[in-house]
C-alpha atoms as a PDB file:
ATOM      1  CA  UNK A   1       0.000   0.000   0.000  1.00  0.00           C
ATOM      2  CA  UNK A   2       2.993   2.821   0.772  1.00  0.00           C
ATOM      3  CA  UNK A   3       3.929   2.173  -2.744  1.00  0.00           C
ATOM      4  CA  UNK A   4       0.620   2.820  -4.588  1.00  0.00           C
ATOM      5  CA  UNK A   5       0.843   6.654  -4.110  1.00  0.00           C
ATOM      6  CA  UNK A   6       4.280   6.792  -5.570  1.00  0.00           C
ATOM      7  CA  UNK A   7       3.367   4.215  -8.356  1.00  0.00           C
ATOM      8  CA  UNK A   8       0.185   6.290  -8.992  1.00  0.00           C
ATOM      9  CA  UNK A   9       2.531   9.986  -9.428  1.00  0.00           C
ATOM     10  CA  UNK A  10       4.897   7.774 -11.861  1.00  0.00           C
ATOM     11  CA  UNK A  11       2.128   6.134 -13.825  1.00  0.00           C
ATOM     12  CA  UNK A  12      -0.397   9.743 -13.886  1.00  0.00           C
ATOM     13  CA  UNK A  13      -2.800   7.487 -12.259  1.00  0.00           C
ATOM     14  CA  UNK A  14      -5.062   8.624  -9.735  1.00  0.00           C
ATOM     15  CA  UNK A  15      -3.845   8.567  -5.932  1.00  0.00           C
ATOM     16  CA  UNK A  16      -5.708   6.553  -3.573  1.00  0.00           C
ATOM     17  CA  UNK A  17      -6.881   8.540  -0.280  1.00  0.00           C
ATOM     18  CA  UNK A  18      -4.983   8.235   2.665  1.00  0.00           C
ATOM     19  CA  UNK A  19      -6.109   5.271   4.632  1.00  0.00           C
ATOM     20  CA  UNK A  20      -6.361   7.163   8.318  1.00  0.00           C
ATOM     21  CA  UNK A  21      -9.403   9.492   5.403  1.00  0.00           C
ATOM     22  CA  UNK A  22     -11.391   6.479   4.985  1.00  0.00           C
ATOM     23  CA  UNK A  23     -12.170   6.576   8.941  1.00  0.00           C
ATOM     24  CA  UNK A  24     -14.803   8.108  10.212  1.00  0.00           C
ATOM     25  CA  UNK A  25     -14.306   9.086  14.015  1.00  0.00           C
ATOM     26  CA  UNK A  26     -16.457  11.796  14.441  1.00  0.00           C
ATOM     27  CA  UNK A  27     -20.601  11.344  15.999  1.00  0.00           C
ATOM     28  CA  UNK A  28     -22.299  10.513  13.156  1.00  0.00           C
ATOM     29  CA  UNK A  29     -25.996  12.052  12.121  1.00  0.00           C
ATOM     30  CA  UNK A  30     -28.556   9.918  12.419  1.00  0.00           C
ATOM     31  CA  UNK A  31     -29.892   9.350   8.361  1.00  0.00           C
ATOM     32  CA  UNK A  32     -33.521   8.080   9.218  1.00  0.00           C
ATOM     33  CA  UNK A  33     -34.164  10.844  11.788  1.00  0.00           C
ATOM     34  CA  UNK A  34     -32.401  13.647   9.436  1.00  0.00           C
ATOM     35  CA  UNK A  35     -34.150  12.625   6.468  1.00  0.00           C
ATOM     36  CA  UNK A  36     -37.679  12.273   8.330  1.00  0.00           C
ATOM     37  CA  UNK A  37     -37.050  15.578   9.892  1.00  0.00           C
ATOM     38  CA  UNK A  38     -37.288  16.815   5.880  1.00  0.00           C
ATOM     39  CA  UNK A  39     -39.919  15.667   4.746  1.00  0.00           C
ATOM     40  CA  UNK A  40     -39.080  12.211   3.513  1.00  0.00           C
ATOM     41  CA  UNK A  41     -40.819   9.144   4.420  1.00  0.00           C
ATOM     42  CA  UNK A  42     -37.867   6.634   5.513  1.00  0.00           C
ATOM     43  CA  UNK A  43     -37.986   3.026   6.165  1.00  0.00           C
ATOM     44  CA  UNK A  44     -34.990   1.026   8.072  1.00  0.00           C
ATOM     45  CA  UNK A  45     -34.190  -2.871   7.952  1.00  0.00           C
ATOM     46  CA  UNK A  46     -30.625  -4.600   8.893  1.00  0.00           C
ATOM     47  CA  UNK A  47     -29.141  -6.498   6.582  1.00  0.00           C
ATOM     48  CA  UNK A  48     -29.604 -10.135   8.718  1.00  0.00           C
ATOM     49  CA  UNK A  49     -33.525  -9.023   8.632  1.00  0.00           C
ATOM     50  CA  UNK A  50     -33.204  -8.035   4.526  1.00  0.00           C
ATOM     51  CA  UNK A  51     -31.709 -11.128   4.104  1.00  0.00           C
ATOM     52  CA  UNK A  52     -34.400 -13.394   6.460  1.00  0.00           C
ATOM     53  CA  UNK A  53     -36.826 -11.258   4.040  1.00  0.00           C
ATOM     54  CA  UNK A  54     -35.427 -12.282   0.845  1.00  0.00           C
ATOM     55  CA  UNK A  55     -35.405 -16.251   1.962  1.00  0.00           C
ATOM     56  CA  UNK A  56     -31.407 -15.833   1.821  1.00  0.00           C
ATOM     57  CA  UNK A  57     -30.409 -16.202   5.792  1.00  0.00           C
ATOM     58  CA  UNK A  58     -26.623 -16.859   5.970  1.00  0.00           C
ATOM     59  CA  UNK A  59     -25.691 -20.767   7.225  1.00  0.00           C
ATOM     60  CA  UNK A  60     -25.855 -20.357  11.430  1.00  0.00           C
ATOM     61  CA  UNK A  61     -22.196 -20.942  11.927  1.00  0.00           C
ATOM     62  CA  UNK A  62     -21.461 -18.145   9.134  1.00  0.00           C
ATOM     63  CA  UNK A  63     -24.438 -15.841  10.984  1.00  0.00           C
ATOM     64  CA  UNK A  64     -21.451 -13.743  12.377  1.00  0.00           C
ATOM     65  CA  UNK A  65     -19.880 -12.947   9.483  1.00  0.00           C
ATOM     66  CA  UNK A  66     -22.856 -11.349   7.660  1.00  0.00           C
ATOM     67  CA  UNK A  67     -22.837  -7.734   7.162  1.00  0.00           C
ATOM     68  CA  UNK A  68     -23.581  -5.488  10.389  1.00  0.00           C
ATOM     69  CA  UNK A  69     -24.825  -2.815   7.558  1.00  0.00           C
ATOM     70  CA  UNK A  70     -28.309  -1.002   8.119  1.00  0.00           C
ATOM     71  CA  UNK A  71     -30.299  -0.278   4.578  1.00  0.00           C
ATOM     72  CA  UNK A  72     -32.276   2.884   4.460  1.00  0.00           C
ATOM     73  CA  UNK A  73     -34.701   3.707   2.271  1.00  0.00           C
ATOM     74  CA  UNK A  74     -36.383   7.042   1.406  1.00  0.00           C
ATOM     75  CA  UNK A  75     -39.036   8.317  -0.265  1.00  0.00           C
ATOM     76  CA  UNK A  76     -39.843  12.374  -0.571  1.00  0.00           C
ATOM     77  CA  UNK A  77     -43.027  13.419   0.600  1.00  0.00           C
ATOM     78  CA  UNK A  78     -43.747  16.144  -1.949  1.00  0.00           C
ATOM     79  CA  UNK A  79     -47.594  17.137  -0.358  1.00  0.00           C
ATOM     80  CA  UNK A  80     -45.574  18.321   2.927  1.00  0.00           C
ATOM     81  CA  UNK A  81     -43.985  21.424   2.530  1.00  0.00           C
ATOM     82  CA  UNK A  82     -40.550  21.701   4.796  1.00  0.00           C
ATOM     83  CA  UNK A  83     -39.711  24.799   6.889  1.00  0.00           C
END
């Protein structure tokens, strides 16, 4: 990884961003209660539950493994007006 930067400069490729970038440290905003508080109408499901949904639970020793990640859909409600 140290070398892709220089590689990238050499080659007049793109430079990757700096690894400690991809972190995220600070509080985060909650997306379902930021985009409700606009006027959208949100729906929330984890991706264990998506997958229960969908008839595609992972095998029960593997059930750790599976993806932590929260989906979040949103749809704007266009007859509410937002301050």
């Amino acid at each position: 990884m140290r070398g892709i930067p220089e590689d990238a400069d050499q080659t007049g490729g793109t430079r990757p961003p700096d690894i400690p970038d991809l972190w995220f440290i600070e509080e985060r905003t909650d997306l379902r209660q930021w985009l409700t508080d606009r006027g959208w109408a949100v729906t929330v499901i984890e991706a264990l539950n998506l997958m229960q949904r969908y008839d595609r639970p992972p095998d029960s020793d593997l059930k750790d493994l599976a993806p932590r990640s929260v989906f979040i859909e949103g749809r704007l409600n266009t007859t509410r007006r937002c301050a």
